[in-house]
PDB file of N, CA and C in Angstrom:
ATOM      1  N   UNK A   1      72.618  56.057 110.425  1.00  0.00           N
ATOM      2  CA  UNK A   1      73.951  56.227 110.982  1.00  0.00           C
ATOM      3  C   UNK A   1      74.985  55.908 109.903  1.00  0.00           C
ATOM      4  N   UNK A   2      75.783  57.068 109.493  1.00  0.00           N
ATOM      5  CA  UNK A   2      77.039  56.960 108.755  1.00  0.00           C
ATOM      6  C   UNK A   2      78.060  55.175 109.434  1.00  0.00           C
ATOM      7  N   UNK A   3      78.397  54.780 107.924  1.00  0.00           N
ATOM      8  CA  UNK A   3      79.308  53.271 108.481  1.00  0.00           C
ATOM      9  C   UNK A   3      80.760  54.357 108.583  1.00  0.00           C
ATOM     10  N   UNK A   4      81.863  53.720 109.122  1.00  0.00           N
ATOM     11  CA  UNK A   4      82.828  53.799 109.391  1.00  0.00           C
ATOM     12  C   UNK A   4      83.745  53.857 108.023  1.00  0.00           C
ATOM     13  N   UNK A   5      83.560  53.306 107.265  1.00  0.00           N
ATOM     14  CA  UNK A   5      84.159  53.669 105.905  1.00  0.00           C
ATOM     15  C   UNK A   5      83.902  54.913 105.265  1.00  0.00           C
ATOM     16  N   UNK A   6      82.424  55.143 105.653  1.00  0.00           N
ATOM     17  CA  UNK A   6      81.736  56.464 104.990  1.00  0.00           C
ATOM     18  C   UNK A   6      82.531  57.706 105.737  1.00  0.00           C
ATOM     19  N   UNK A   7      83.071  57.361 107.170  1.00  0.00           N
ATOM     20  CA  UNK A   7      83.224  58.966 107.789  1.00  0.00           C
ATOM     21  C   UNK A   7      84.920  58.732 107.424  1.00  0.00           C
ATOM     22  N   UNK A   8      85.646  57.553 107.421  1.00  0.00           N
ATOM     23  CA  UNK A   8      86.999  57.236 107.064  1.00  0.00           C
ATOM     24  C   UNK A   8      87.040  58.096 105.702  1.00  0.00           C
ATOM     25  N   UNK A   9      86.343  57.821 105.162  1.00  0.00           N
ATOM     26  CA  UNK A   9      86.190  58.476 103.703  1.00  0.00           C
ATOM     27  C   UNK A   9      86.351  60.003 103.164  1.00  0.00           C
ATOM     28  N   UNK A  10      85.267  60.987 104.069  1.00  0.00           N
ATOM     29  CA  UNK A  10      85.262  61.850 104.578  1.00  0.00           C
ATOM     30  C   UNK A  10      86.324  62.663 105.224  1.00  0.00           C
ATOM     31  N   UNK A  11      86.817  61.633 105.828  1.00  0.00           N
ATOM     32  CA  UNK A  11      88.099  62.603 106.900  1.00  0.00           C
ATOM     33  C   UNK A  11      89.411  62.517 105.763  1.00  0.00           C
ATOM     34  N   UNK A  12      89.483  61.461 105.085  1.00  0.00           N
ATOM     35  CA  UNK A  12      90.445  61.115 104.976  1.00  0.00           C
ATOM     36  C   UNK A  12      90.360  62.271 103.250  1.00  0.00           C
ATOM     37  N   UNK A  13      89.225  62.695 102.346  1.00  0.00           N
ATOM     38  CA  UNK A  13      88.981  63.920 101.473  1.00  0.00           C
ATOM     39  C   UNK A  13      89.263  65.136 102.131  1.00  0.00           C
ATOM     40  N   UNK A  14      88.769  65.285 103.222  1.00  0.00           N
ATOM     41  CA  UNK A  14      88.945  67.038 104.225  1.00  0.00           C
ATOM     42  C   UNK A  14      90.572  67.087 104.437  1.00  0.00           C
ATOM     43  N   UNK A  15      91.524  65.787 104.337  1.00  0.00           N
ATOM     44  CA  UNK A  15      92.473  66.362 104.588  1.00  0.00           C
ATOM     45  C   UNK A  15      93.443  66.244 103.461  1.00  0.00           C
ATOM     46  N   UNK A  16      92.585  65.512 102.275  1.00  0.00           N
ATOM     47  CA  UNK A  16      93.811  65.855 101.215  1.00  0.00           C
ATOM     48  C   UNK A  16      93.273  67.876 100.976  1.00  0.00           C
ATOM     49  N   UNK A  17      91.969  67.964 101.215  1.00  0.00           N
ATOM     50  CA  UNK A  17      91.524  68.997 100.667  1.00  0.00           C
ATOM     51  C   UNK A  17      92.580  70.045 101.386  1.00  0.00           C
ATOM     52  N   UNK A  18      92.579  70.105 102.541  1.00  0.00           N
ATOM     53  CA  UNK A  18      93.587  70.940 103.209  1.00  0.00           C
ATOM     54  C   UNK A  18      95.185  70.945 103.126  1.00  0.00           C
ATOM     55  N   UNK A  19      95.855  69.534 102.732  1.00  0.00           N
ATOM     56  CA  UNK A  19      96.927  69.178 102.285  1.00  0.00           C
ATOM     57  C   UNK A  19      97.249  70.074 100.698  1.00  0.00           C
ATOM     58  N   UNK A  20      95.965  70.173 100.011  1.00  0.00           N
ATOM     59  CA  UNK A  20      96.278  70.999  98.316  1.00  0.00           C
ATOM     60  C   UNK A  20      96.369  72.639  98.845  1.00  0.00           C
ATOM     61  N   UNK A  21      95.300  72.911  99.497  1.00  0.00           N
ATOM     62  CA  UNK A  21      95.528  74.365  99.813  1.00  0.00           C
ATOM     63  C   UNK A  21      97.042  74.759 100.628  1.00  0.00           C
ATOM     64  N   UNK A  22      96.723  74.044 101.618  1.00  0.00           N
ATOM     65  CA  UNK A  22      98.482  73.980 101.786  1.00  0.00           C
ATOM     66  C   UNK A  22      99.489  74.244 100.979  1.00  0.00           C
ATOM     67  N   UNK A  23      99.197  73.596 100.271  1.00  0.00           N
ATOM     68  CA  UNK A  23     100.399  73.546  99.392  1.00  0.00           C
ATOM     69  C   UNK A  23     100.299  74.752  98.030  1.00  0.00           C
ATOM     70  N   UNK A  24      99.062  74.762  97.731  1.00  0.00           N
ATOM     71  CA  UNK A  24      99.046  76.043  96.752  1.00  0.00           C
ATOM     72  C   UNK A  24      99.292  77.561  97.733  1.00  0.00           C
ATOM     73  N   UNK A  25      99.515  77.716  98.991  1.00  0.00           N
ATOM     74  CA  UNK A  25      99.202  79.107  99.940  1.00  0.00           C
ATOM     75  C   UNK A  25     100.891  78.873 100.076  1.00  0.00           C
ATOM     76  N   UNK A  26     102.014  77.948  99.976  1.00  0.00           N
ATOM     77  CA  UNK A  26     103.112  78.217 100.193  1.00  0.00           C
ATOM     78  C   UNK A  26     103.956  79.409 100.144  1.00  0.00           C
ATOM     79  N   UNK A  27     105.154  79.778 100.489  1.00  0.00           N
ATOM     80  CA  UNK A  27     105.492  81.045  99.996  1.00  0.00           C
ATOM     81  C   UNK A  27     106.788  80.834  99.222  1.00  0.00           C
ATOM     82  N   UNK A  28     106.615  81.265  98.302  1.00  0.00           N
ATOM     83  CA  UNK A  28     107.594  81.527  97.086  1.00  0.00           C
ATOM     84  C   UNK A  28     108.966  82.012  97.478  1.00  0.00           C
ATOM     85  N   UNK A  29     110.201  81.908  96.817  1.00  0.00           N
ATOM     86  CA  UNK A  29     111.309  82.149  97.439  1.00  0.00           C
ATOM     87  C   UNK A  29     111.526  83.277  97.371  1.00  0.00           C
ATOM     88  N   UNK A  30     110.909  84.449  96.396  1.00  0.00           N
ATOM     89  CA  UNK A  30     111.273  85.590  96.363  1.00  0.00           C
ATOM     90  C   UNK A  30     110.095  86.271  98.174  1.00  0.00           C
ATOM     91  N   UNK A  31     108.980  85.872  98.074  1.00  0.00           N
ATOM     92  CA  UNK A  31     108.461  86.339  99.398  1.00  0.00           C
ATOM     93  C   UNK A  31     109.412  85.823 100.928  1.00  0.00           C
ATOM     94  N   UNK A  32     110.245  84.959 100.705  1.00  0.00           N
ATOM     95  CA  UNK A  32     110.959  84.095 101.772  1.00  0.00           C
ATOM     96  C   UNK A  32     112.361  85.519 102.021  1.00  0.00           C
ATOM     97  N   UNK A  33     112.512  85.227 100.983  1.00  0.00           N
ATOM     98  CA  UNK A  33     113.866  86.377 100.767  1.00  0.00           C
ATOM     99  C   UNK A  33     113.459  87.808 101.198  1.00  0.00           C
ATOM    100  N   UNK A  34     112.329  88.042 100.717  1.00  0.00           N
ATOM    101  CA  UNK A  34     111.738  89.532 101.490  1.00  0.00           C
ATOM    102  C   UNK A  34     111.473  89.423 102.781  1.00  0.00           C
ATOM    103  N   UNK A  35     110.723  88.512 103.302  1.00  0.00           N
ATOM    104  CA  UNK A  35     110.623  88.136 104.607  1.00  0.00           C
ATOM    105  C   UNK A  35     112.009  88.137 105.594  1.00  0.00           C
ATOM    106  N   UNK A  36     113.020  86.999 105.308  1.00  0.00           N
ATOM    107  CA  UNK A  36     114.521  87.553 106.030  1.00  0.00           C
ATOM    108  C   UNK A  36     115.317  88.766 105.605  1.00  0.00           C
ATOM    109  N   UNK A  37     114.979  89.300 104.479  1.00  0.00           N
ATOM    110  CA  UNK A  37     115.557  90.878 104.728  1.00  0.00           C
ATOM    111  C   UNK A  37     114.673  92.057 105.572  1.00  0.00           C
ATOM    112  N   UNK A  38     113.546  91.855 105.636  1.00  0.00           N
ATOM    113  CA  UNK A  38     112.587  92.835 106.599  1.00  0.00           C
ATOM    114  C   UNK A  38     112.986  92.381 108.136  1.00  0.00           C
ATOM    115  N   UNK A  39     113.528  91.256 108.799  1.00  0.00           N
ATOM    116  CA  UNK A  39     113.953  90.712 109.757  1.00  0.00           C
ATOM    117  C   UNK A  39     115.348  91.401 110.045  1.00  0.00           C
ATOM    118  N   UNK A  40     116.300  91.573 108.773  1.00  0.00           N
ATOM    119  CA  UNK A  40     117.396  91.958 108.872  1.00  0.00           C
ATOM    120  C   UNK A  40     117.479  93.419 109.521  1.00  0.00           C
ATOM    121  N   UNK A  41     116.264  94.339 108.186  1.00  0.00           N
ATOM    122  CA  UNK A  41     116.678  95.429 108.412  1.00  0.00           C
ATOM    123  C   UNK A  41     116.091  95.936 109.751  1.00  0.00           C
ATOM    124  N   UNK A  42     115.193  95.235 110.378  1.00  0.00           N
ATOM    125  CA  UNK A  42     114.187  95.371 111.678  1.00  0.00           C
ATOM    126  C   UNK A  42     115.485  95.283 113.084  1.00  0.00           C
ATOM    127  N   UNK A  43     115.918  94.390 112.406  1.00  0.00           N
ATOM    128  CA  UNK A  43     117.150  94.245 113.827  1.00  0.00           C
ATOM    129  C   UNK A  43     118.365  95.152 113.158  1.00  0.00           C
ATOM    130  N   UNK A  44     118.991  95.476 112.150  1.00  0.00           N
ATOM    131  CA  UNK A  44     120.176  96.160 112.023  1.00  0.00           C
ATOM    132  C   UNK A  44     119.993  97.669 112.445  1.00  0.00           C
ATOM    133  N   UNK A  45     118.863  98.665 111.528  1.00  0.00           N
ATOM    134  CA  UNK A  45     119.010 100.007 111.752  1.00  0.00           C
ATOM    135  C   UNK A  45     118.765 100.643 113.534  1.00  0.00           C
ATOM    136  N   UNK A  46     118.009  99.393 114.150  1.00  0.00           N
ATOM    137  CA  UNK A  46     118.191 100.572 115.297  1.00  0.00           C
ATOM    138  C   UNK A  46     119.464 100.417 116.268  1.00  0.00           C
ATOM    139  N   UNK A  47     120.461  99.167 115.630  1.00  0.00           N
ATOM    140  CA  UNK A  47     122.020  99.482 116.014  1.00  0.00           C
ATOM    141  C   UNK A  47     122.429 100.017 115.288  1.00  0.00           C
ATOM    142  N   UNK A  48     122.507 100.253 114.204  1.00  0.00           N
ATOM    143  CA  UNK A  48     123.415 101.619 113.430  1.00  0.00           C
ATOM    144  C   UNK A  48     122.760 103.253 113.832  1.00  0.00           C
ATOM    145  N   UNK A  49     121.197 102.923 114.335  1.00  0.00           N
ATOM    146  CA  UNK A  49     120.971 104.473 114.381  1.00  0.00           C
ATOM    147  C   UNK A  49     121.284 104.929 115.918  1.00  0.00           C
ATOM    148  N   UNK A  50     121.410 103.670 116.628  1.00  0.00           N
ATOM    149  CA  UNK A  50     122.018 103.936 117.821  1.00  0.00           C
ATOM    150  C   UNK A  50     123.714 104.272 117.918  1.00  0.00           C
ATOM    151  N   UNK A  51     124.428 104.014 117.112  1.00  0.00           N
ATOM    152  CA  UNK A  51     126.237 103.579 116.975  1.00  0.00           C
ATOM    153  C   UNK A  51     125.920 105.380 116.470  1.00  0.00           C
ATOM    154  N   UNK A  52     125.457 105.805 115.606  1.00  0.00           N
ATOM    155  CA  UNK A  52     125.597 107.679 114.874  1.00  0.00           C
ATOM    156  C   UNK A  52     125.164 107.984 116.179  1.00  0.00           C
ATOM    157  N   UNK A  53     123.732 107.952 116.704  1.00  0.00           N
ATOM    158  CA  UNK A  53     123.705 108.888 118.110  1.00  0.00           C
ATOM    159  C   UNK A  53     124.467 109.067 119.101  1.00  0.00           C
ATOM    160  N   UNK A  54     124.970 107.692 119.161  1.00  0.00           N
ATOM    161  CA  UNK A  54     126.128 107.509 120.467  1.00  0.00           C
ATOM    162  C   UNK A  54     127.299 107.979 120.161  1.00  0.00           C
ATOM    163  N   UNK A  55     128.011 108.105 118.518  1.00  0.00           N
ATOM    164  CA  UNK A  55     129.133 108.656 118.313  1.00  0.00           C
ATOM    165  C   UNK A  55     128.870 110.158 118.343  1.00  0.00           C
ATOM    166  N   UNK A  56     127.961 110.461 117.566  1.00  0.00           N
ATOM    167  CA  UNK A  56     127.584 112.339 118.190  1.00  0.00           C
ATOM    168  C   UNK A  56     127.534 112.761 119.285  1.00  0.00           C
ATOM    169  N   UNK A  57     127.058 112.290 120.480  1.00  0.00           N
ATOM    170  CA  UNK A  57     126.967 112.784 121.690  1.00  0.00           C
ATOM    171  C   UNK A  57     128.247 112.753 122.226  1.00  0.00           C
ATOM    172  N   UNK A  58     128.632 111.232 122.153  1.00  0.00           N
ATOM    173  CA  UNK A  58     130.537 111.298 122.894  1.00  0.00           C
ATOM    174  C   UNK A  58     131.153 112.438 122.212  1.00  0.00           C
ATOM    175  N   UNK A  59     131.241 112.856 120.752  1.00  0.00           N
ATOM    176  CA  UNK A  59     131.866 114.003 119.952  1.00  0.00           C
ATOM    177  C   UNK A  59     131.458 115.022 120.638  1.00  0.00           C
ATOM    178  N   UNK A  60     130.613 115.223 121.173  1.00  0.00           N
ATOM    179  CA  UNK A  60     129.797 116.980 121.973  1.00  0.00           C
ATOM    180  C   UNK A  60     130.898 116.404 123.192  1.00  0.00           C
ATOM    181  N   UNK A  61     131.192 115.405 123.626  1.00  0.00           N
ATOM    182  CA  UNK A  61     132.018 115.708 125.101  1.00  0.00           C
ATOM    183  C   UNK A  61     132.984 115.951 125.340  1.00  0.00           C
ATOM    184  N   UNK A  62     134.233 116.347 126.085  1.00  0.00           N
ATOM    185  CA  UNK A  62     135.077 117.281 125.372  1.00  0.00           C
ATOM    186  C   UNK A  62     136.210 115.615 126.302  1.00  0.00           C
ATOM    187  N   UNK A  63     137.676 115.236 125.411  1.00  0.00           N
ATOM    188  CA  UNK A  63     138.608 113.920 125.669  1.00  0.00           C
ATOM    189  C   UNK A  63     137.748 112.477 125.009  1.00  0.00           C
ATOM    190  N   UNK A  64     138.426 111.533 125.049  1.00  0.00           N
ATOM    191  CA  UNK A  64     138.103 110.576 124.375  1.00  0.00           C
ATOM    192  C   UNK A  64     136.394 109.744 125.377  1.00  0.00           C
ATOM    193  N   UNK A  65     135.694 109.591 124.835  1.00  0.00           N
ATOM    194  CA  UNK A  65     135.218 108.624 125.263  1.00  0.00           C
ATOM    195  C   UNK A  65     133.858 108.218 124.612  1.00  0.00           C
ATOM    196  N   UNK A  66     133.863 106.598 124.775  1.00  0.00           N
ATOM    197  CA  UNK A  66     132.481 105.690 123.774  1.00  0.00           C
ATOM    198  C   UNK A  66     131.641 105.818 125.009  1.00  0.00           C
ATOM    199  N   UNK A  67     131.387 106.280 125.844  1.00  0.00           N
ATOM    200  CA  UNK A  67     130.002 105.505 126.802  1.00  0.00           C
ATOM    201  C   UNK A  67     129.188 105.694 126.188  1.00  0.00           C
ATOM    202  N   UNK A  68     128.841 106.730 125.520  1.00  0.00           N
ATOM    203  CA  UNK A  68     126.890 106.715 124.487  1.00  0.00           C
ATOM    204  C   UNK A  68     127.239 105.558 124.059  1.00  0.00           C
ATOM    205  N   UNK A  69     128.139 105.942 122.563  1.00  0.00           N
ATOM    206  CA  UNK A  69     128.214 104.764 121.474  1.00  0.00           C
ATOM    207  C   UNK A  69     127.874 103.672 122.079  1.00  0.00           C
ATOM    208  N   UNK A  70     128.816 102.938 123.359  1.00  0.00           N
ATOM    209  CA  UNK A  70     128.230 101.444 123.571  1.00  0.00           C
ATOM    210  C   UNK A  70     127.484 101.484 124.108  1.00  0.00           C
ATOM    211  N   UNK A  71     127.025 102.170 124.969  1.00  0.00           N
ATOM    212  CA  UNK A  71     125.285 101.848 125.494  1.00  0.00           C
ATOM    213  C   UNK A  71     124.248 102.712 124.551  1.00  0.00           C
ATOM    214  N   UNK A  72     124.106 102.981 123.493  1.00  0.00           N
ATOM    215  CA  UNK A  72     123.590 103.470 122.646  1.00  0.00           C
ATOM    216  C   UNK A  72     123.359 101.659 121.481  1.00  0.00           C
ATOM    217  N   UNK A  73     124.519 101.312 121.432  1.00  0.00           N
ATOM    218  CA  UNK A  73     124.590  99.933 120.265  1.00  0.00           C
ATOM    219  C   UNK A  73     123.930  98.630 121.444  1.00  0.00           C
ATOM    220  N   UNK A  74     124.310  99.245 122.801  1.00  0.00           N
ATOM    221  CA  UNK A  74     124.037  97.761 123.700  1.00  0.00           C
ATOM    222  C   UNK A  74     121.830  98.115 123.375  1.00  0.00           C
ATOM    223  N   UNK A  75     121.672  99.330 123.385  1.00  0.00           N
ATOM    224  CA  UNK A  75     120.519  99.365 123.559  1.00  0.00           C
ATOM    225  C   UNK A  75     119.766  99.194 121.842  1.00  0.00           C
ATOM    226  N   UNK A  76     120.476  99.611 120.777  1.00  0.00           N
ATOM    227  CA  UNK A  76     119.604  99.237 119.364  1.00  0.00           C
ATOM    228  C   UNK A  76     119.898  97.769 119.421  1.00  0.00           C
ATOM    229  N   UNK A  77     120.121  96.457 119.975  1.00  0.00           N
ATOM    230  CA  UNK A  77     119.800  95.308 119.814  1.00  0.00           C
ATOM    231  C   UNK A  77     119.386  94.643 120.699  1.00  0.00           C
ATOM    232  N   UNK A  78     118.824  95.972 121.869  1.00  0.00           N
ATOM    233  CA  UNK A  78     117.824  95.049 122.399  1.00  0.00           C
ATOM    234  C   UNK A  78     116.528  95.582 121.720  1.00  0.00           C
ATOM    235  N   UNK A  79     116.415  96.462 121.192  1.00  0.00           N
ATOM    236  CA  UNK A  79     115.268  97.315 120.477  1.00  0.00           C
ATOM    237  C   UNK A  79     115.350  96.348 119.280  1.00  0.00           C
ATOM    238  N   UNK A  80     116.366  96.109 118.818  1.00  0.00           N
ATOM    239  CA  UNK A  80     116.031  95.132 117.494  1.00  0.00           C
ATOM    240  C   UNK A  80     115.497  93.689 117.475  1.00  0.00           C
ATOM    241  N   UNK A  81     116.121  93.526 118.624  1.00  0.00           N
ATOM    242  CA  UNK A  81     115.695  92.019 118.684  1.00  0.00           C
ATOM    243  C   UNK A  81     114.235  91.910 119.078  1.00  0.00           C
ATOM    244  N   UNK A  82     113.935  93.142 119.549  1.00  0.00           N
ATOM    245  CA  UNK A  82     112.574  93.028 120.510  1.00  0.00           C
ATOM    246  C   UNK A  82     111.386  93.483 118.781  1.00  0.00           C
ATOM    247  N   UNK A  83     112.100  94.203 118.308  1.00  0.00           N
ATOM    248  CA  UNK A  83     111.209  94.029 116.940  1.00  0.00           C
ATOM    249  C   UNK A  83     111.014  92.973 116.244  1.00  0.00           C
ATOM    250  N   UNK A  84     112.216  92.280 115.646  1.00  0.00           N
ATOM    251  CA  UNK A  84     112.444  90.984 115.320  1.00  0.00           C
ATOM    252  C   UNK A  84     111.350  90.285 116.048  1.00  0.00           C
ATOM    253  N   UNK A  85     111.236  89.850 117.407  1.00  0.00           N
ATOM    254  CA  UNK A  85     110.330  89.261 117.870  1.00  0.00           C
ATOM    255  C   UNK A  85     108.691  89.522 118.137  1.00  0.00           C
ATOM    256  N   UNK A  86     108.762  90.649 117.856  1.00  0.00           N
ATOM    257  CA  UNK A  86     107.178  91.167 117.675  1.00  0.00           C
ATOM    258  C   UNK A  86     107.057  91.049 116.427  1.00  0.00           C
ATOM    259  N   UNK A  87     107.916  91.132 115.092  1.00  0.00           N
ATOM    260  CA  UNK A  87     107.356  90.616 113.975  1.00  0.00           C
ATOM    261  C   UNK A  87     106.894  89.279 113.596  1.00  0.00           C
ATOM    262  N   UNK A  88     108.029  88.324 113.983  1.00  0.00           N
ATOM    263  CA  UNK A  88     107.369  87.003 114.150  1.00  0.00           C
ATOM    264  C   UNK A  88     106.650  86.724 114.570  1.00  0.00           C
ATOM    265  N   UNK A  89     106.139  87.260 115.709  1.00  0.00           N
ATOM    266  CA  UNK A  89     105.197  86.613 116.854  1.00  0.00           C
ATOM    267  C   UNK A  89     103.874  87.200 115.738  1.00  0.00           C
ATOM    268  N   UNK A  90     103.906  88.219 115.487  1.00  0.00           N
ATOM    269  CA  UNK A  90     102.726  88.621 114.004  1.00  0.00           C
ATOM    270  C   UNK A  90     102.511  87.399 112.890  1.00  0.00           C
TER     271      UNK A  90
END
């Protein structure tokens, strides 16, 4: 039977061992910076590609009016955010 120093010993190597890998698997600031711009562009383009669809369609209607545009922009950030959050959750 292992003494208590012997498995203290043990546990206490397994977790510097995991503490170094840790620390060598970190992510670098240029991967950090790619990471919040892929977040950015995940949530921005499908409100800008929603704001062009919604301004084209109101343009096909004949007097002033945004209803696409804003429910076109209300809907690219829920589409964005909902990407945003399926990327993280990855």
């Amino acid at each position: 039977m292992a003494r208590p120093e012997e498995e203290l010993r043990k546990r206490v190597a397994s977790q510097a061992k995991r503490m170094k890998q840790a620390d060598k698997e970190r992510p670098t600031l240029l991967a950090q910076t790619v990471y919040v711009g892929t977040l950015g562009l995940l949530f921005v383009l499908p409100v800008v590609i929603g704001a062009y669809l919604g301004r084209w369609l109101d343009g096909m209607l004949e007097g002033y009016s945004m209803r696409w545009t804003l429910s076109l922009i209300a809907v690219g950030i829920v589409v964005g955010g909902l990407n945003v959050y399926l990327f993280v959750k990855e």
